[in-house]
Protein backbone atom coordinates (compact mmCIF):
# COMPACT_ATOMS: atom_id res chain seq x y z
CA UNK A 1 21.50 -38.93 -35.89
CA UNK A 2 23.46 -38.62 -32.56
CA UNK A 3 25.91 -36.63 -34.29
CA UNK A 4 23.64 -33.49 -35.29
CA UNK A 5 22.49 -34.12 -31.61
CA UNK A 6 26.23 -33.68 -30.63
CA UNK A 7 27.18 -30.72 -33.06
CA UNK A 8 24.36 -28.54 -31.82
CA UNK A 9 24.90 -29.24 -28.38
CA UNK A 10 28.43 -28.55 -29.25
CA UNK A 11 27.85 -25.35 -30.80
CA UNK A 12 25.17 -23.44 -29.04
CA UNK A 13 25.53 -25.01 -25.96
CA UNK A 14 29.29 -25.88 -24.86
CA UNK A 15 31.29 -23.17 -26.59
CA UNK A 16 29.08 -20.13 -25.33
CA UNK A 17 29.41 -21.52 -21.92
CA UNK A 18 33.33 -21.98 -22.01
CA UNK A 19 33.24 -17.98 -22.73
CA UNK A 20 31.00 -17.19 -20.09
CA UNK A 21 33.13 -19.13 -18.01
CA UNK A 22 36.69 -17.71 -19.01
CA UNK A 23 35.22 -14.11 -19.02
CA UNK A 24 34.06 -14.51 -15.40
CA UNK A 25 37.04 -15.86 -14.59
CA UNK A 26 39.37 -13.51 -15.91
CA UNK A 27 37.26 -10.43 -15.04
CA UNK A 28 36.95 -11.55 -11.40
CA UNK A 29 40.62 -12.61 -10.37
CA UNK A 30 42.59 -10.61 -12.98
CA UNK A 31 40.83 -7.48 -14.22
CA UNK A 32 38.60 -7.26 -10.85
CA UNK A 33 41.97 -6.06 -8.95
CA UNK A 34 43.32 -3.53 -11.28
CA UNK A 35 42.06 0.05 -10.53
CA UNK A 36 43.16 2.50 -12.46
CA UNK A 37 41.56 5.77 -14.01
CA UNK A 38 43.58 5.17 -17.26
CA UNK A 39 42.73 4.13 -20.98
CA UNK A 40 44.93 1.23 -21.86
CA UNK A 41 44.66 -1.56 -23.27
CA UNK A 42 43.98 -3.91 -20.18
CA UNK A 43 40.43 -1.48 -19.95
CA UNK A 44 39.61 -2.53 -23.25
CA UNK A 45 40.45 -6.04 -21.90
CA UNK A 46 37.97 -5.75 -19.56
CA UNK A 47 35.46 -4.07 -21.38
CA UNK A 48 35.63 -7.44 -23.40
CA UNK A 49 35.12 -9.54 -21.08
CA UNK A 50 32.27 -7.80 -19.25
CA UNK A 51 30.06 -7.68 -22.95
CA UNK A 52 31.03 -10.93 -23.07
CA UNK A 53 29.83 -12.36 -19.64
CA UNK A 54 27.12 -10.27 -20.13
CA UNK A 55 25.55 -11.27 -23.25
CA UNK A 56 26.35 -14.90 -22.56
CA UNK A 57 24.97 -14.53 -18.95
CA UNK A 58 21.27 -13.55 -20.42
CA UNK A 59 21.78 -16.33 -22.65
CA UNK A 60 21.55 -19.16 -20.36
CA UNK A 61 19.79 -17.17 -17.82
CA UNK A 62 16.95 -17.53 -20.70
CA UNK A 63 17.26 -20.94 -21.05
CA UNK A 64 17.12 -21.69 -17.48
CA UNK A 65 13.77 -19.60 -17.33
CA UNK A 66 12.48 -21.75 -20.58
CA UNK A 67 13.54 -25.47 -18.53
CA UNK A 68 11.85 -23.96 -15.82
């Protein structure tokens, strides 16, 4: 029983939040400081992690508002 338990906290839980951590993290300390006007493939890079943090962020944000 504790298994399933484990495997869905696993799953939905966990995972999403180690991408909504790494995005943040990379987009504020590595793509934050690069500025330039240019298509390349570090602005798709960033683009990436910004959908990222961004659909994961409205995830939990949702969740918080359910616990609350």
């Amino acid at each position: 029983m504790w298994q399933s338990y484990y495997d869905a906290i696993y799953s939905q839980l966990f995972l999403p939040f180690i991408f909504y951590f790494l995005s943040f993290i990379g987009y504020t300390t590595y793509f934050g400081q690069l500025d330039s006007h240019d298509v390349d493939f570090t602005f798709f890079l960033k683009i990436v992690c910004l959908i990222v943090f961004g659909k994961t962020y409205v995830t939990f944000v949702i969740l918080e508002v359910i616990n609350f």
